[in-house]
PDB file of N, CA and C in Angstrom:
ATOM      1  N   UNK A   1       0.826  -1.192   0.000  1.00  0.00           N
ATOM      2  CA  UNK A   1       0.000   0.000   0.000  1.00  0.00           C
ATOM      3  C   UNK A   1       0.870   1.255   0.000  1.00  0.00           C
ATOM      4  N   UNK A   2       0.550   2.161   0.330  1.00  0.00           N
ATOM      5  CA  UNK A   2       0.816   3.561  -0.253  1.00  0.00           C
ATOM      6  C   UNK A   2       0.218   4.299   0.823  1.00  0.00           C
ATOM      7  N   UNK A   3       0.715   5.763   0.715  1.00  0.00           N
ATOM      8  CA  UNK A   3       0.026   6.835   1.924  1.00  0.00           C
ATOM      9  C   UNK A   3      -1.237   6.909   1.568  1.00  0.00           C
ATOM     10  N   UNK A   4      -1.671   7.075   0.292  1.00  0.00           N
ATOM     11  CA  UNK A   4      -2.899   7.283  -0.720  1.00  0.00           C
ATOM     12  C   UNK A   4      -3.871   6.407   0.007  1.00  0.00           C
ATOM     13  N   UNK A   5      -4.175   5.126   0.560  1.00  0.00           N
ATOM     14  CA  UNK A   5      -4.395   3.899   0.076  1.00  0.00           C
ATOM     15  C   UNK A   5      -5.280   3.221   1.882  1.00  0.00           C
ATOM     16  N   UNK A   6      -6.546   3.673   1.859  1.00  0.00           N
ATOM     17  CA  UNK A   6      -6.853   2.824   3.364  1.00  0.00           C
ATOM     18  C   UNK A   6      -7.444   1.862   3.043  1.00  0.00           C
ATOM     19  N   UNK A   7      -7.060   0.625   3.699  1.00  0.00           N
ATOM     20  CA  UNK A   7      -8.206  -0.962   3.597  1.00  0.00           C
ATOM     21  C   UNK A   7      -8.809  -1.139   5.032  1.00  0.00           C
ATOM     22  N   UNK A   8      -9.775  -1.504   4.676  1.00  0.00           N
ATOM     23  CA  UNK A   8     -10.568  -1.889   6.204  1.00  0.00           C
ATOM     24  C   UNK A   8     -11.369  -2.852   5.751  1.00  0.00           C
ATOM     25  N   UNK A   9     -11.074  -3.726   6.311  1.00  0.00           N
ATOM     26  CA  UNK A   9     -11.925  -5.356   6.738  1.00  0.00           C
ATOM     27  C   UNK A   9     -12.776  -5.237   7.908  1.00  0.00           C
ATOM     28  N   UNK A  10     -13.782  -6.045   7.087  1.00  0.00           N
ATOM     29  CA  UNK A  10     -15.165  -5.234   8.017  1.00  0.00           C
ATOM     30  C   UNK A  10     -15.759  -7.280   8.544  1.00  0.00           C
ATOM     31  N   UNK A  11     -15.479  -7.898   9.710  1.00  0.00           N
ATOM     32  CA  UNK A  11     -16.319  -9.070   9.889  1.00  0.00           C
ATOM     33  C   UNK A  11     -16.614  -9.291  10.842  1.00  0.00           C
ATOM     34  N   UNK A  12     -17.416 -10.624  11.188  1.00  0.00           N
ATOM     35  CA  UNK A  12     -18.536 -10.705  12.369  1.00  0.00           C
ATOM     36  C   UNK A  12     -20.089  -9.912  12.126  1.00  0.00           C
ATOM     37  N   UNK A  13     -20.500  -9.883  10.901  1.00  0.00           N
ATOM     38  CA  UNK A  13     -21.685  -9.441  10.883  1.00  0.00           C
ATOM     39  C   UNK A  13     -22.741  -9.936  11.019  1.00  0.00           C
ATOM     40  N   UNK A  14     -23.682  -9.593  11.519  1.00  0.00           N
ATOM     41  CA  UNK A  14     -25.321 -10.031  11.986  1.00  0.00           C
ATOM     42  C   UNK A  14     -25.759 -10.530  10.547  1.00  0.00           C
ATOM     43  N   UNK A  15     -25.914 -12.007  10.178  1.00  0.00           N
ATOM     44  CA  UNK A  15     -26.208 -13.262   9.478  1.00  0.00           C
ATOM     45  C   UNK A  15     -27.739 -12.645   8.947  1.00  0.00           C
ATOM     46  N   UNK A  16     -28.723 -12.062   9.902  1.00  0.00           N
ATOM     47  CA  UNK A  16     -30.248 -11.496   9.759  1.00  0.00           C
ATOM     48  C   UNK A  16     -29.967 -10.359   8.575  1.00  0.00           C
ATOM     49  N   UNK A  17     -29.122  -9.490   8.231  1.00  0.00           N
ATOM     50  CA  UNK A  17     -28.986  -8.995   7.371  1.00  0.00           C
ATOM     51  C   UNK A  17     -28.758  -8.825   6.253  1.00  0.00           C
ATOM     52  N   UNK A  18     -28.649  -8.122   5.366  1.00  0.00           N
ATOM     53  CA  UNK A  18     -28.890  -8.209   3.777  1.00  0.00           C
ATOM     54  C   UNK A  18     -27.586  -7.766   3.933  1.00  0.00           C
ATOM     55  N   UNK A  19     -26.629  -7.973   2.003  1.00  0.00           N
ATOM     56  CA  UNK A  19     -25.548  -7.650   1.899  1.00  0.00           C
ATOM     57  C   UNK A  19     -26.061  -6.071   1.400  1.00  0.00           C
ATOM     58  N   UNK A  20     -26.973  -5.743   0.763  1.00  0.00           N
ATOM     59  CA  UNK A  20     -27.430  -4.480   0.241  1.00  0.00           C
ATOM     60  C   UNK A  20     -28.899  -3.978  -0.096  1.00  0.00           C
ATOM     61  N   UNK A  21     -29.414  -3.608  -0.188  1.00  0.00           N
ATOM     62  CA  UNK A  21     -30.806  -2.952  -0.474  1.00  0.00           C
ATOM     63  C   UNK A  21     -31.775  -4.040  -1.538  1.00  0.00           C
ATOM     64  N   UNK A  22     -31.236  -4.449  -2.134  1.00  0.00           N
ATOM     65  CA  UNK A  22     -31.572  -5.884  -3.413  1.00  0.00           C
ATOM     66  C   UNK A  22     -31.921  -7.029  -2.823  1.00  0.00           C
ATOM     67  N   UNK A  23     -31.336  -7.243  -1.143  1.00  0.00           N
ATOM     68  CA  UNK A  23     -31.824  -8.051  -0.299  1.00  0.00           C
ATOM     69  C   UNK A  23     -30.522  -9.595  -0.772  1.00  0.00           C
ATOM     70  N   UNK A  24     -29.791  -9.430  -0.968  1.00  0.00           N
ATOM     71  CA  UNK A  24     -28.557 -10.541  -1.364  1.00  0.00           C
ATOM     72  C   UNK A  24     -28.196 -10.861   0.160  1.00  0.00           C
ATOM     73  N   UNK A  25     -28.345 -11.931   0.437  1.00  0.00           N
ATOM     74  CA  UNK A  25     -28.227 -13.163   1.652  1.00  0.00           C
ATOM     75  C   UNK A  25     -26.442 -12.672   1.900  1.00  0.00           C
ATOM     76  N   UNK A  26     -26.243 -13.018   3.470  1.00  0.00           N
ATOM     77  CA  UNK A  26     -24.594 -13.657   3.604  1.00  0.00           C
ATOM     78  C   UNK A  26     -24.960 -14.375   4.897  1.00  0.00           C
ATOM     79  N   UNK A  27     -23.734 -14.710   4.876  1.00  0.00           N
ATOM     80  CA  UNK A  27     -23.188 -15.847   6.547  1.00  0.00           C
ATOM     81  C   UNK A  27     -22.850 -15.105   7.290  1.00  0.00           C
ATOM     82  N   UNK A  28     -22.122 -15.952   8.640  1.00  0.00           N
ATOM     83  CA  UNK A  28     -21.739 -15.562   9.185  1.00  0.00           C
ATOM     84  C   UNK A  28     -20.261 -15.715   9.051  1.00  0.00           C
ATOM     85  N   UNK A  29     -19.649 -15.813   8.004  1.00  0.00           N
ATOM     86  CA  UNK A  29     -18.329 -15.926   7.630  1.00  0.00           C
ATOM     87  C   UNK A  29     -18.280 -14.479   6.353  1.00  0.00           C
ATOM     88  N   UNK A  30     -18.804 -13.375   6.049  1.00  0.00           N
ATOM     89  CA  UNK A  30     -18.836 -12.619   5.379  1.00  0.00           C
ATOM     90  C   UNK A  30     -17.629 -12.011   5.381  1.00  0.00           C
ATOM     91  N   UNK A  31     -16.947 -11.295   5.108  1.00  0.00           N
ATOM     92  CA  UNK A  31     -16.094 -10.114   4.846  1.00  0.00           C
ATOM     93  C   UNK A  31     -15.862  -9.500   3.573  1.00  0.00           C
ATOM     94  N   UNK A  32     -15.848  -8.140   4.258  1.00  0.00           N
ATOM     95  CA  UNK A  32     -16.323  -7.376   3.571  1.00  0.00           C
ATOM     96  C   UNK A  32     -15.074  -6.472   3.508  1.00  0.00           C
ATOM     97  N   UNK A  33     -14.154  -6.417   2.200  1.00  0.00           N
ATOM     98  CA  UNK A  33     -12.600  -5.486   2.409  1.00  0.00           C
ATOM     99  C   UNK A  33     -12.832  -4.000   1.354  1.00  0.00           C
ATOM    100  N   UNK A  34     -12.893  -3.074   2.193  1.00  0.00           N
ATOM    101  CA  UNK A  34     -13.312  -1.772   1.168  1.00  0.00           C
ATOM    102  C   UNK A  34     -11.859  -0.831   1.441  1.00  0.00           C
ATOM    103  N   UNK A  35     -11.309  -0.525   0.387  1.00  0.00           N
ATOM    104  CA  UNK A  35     -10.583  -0.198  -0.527  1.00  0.00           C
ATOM    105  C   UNK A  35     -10.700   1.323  -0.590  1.00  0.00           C
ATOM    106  N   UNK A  36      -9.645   2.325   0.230  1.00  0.00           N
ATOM    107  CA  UNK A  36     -10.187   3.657  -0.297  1.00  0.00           C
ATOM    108  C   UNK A  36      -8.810   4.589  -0.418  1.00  0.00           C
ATOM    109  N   UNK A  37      -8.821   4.948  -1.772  1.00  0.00           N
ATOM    110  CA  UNK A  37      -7.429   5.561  -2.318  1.00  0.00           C
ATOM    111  C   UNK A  37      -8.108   7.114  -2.899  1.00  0.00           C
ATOM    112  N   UNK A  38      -7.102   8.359  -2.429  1.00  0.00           N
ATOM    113  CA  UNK A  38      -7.263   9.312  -2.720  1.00  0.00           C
ATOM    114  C   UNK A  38      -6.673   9.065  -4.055  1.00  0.00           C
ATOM    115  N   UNK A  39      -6.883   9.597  -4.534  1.00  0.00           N
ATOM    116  CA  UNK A  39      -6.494  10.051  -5.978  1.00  0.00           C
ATOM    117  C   UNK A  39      -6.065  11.246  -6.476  1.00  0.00           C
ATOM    118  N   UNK A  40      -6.813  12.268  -5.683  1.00  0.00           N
ATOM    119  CA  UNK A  40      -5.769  13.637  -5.299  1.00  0.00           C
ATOM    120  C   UNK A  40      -7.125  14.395  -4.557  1.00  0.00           C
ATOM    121  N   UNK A  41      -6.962  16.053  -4.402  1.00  0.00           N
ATOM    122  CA  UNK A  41      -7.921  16.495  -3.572  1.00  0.00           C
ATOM    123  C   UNK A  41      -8.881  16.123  -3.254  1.00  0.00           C
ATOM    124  N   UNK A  42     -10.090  16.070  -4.416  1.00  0.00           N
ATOM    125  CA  UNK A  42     -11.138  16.498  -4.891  1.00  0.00           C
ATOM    126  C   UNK A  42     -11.682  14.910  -4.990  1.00  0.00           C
ATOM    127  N   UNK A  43     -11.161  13.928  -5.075  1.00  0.00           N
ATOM    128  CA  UNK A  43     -11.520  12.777  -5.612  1.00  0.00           C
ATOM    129  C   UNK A  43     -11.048  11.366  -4.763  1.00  0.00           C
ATOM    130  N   UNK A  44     -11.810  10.897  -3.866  1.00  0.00           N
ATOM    131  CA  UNK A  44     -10.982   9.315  -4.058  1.00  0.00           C
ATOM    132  C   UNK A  44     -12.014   8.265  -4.578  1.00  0.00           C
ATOM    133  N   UNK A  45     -11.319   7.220  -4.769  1.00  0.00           N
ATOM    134  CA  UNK A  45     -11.895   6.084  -5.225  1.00  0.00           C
ATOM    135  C   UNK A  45     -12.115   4.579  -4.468  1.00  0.00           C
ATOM    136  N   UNK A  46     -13.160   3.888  -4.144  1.00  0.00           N
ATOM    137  CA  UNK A  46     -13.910   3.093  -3.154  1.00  0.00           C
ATOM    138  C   UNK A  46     -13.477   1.749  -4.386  1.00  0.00           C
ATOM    139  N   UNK A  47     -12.977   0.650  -3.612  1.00  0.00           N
ATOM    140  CA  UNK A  47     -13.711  -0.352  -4.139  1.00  0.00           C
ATOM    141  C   UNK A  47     -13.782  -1.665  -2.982  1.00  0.00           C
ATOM    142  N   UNK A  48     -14.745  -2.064  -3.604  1.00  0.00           N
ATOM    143  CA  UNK A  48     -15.467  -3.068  -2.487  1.00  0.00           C
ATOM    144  C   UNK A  48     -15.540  -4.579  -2.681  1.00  0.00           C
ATOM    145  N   UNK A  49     -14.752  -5.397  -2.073  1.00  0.00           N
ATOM    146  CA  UNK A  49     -14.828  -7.179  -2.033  1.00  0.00           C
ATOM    147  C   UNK A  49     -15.619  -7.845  -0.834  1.00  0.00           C
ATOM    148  N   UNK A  50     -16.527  -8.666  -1.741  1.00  0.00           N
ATOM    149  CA  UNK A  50     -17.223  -9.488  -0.777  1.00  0.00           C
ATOM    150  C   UNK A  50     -16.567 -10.737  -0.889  1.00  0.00           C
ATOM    151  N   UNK A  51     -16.282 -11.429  -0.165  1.00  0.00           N
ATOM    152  CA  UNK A  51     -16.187 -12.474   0.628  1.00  0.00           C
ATOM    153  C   UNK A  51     -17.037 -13.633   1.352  1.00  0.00           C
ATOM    154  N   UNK A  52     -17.710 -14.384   0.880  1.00  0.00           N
ATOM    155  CA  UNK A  52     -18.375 -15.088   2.158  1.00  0.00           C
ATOM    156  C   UNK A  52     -18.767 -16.649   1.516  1.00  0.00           C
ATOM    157  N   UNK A  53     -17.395 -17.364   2.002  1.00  0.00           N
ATOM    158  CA  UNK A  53     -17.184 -18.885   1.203  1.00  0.00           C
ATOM    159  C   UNK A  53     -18.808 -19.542   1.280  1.00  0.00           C
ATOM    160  N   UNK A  54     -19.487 -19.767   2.499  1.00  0.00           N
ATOM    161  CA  UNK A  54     -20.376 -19.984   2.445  1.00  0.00           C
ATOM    162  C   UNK A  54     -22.047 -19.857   1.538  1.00  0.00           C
ATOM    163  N   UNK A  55     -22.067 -18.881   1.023  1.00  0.00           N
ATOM    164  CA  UNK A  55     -22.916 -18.317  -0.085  1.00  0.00           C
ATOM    165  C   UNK A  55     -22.620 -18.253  -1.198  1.00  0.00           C
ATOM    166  N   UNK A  56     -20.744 -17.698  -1.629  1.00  0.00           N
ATOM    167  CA  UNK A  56     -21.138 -17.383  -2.934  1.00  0.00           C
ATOM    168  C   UNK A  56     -19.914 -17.972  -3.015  1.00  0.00           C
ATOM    169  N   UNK A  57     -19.651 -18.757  -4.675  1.00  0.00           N
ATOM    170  CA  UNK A  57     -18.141 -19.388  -4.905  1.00  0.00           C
ATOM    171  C   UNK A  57     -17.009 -18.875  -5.108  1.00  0.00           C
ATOM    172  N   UNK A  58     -17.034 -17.952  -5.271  1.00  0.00           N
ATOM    173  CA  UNK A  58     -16.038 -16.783  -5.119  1.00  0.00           C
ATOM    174  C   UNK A  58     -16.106 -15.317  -4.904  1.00  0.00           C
ATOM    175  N   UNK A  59     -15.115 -14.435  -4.004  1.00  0.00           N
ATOM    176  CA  UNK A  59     -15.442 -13.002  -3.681  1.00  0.00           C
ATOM    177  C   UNK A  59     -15.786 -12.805  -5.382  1.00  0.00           C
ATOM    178  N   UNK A  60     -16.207 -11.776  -4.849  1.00  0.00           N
ATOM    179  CA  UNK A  60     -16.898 -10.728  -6.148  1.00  0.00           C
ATOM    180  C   UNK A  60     -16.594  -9.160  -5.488  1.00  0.00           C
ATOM    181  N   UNK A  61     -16.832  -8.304  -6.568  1.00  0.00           N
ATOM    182  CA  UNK A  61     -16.386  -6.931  -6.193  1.00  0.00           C
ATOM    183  C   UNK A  61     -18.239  -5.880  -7.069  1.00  0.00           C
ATOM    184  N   UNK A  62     -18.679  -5.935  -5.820  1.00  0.00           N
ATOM    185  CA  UNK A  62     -19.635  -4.694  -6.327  1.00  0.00           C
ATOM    186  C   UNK A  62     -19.448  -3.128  -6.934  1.00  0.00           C
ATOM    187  N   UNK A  63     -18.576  -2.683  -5.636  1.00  0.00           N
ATOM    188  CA  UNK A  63     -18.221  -1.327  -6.584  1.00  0.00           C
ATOM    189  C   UNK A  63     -16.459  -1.652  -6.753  1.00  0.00           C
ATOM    190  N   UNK A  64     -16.214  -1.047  -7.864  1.00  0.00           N
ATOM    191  CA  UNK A  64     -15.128  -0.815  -8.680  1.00  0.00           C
ATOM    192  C   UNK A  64     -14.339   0.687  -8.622  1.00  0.00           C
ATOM    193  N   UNK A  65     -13.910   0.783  -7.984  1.00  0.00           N
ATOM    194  CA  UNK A  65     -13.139   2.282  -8.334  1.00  0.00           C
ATOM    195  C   UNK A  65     -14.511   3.352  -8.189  1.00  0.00           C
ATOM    196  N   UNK A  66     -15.451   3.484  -7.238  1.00  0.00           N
ATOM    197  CA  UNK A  66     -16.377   4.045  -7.069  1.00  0.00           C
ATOM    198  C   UNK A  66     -15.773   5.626  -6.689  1.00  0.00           C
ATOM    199  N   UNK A  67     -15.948   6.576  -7.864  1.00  0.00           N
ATOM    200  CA  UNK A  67     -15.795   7.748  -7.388  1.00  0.00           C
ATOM    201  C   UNK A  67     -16.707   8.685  -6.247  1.00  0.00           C
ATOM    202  N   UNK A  68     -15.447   9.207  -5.126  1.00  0.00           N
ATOM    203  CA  UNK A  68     -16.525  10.046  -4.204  1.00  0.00           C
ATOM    204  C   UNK A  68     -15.481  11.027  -4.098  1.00  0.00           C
ATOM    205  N   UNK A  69     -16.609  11.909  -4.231  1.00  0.00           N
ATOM    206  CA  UNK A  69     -16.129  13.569  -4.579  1.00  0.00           C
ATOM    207  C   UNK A  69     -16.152  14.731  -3.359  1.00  0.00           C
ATOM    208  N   UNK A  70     -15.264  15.366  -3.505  1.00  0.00           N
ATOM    209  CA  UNK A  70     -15.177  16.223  -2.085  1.00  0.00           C
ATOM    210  C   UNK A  70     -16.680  17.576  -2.385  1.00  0.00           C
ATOM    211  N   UNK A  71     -17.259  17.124  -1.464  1.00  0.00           N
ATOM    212  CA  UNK A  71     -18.665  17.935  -1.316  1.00  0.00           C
ATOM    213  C   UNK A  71     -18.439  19.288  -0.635  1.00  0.00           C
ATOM    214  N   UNK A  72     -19.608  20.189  -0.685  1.00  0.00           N
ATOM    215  CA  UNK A  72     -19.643  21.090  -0.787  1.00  0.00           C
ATOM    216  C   UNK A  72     -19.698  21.029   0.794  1.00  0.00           C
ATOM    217  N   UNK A  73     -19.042  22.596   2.155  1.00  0.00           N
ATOM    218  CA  UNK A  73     -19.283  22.830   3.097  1.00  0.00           C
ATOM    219  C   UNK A  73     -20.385  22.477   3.635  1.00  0.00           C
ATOM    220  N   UNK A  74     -21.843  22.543   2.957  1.00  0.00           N
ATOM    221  CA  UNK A  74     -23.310  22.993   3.864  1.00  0.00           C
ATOM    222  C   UNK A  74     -23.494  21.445   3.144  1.00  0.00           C
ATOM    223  N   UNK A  75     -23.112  20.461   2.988  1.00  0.00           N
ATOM    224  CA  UNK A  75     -23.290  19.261   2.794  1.00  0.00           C
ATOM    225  C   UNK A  75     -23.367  18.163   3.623  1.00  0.00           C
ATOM    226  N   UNK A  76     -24.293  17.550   4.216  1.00  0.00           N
ATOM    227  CA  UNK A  76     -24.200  16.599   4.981  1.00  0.00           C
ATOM    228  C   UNK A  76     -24.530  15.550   4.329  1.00  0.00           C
ATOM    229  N   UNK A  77     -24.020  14.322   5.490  1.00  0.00           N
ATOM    230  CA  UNK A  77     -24.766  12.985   5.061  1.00  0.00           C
ATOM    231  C   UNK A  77     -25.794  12.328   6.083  1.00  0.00           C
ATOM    232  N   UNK A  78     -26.447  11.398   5.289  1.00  0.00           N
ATOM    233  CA  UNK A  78     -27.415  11.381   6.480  1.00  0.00           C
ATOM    234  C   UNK A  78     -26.887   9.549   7.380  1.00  0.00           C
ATOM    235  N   UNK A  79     -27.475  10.107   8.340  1.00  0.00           N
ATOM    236  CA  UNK A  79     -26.963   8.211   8.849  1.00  0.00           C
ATOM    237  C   UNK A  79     -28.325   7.269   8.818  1.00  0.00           C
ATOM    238  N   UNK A  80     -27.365   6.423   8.896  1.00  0.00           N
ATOM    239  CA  UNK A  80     -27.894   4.951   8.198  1.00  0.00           C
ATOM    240  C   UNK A  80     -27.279   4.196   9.493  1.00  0.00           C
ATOM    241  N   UNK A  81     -28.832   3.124   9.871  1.00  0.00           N
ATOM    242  CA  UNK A  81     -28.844   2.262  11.073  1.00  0.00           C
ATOM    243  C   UNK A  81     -28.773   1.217   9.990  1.00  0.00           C
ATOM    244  N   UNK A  82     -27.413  -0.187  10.934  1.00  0.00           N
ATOM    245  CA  UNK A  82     -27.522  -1.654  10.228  1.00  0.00           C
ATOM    246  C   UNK A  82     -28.163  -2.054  10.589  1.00  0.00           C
ATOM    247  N   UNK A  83     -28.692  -1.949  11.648  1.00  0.00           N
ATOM    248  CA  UNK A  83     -29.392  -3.344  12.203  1.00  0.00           C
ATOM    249  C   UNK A  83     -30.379  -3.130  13.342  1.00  0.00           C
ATOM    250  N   UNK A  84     -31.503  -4.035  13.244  1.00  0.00           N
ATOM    251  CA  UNK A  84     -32.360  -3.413  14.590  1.00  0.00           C
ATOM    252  C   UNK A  84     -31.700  -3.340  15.832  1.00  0.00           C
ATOM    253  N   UNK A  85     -31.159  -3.926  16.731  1.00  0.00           N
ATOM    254  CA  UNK A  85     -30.542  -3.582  17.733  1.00  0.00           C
ATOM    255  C   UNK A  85     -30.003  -2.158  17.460  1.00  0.00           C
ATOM    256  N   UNK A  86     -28.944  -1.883  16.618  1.00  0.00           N
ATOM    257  CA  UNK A  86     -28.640  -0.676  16.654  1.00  0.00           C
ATOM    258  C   UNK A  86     -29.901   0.291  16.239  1.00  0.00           C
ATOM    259  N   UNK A  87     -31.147   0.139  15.946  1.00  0.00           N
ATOM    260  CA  UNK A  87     -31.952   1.337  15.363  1.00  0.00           C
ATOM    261  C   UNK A  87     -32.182   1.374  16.950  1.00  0.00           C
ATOM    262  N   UNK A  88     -32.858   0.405  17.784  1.00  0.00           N
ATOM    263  CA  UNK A  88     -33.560   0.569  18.710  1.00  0.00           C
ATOM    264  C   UNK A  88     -32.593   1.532  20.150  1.00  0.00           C
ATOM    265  N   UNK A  89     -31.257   1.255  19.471  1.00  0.00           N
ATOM    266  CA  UNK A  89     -30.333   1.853  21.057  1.00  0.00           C
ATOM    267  C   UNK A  89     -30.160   3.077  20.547  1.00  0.00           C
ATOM    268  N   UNK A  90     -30.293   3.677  18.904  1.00  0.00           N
ATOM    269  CA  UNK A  90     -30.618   4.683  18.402  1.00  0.00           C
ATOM    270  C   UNK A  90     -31.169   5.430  18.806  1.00  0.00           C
ATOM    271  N   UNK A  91     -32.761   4.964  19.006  1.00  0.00           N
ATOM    272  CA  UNK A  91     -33.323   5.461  19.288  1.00  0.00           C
ATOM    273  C   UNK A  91     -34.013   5.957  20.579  1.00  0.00           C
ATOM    274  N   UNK A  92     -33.416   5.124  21.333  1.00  0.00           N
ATOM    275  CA  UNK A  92     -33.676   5.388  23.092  1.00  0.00           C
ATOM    276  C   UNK A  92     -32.439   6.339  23.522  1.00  0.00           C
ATOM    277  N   UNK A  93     -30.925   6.601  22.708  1.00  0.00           N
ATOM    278  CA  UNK A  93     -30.361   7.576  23.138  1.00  0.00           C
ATOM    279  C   UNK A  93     -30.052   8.478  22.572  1.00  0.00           C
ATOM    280  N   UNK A  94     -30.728   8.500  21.221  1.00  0.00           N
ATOM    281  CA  UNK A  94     -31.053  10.034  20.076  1.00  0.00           C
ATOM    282  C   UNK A  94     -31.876  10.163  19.666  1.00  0.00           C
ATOM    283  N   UNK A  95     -32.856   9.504  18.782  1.00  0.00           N
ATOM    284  CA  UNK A  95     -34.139  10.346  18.299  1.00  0.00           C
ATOM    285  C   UNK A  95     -34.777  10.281  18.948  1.00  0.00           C
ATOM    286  N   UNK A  96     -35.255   9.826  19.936  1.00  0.00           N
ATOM    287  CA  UNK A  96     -36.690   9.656  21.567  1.00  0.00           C
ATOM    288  C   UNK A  96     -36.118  11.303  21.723  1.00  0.00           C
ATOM    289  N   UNK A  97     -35.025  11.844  22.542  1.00  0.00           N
ATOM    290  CA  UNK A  97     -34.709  12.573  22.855  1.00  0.00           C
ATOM    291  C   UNK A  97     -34.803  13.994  22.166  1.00  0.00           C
ATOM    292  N   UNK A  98     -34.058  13.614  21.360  1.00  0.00           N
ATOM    293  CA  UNK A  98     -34.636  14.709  19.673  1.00  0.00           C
ATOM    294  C   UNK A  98     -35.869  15.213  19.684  1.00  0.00           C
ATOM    295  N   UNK A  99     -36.752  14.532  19.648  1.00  0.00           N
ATOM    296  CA  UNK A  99     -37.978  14.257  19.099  1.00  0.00           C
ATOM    297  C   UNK A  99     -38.961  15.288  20.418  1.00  0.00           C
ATOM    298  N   UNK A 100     -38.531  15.274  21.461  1.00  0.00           N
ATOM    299  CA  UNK A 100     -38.874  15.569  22.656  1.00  0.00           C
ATOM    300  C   UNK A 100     -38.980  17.732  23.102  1.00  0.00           C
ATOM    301  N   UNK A 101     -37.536  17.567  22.380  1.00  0.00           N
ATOM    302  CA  UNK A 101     -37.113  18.858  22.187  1.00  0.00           C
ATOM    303  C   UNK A 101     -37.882  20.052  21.394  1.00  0.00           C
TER     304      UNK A 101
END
């Protein structure tokens, strides 16, 4: 690797979950290695290997060199809960509270 260049291996994931929005099954042997290289300011590039001997016969790579672009100041993102446990502790120690205000 390179200064450019972060990998993070992502495993131990909750089996009840989808690999993505399309609803694609995994195990509990999943991993998930995402790939993130600047490319210079304004630009780096994502790519993503699944892993999970159990389901599928070989990793596969969903995104490819996925460009993400340096956004504007007044730009946010929004968050995203994985999993019910986490929506529900979510929500008993931020949006209950939020919501209240």
């Amino acid at each position: 690797m390179d200064d450019y260049t972060l990998v993070v291996d992502t495993v131990g994931l909750d089996e009840r979950t989808w690999i993505d929005n399309v609803g694609r099954p995994h195990s509990d042997e999943l991993k998930i290695e995402e790939t993130f290289h600047r490319v210079n300011h304004d630009l780096m590039e994502l790519t993503m290997t699944i892993t999970d001997p159990k389901m599928y016969p070989k990793p596969w790579v969903p995104l490819n060199k996925f460009p993400m672009r340096l956004q504007p100041a007044w730009f946010d993102i929004r968050e995203m809960i994985c999993s019910p446990s986490e929506a529900i502790e979510y929500n008993k120690t931020v949006a209950d509270q939020a919501a209240d205000k």
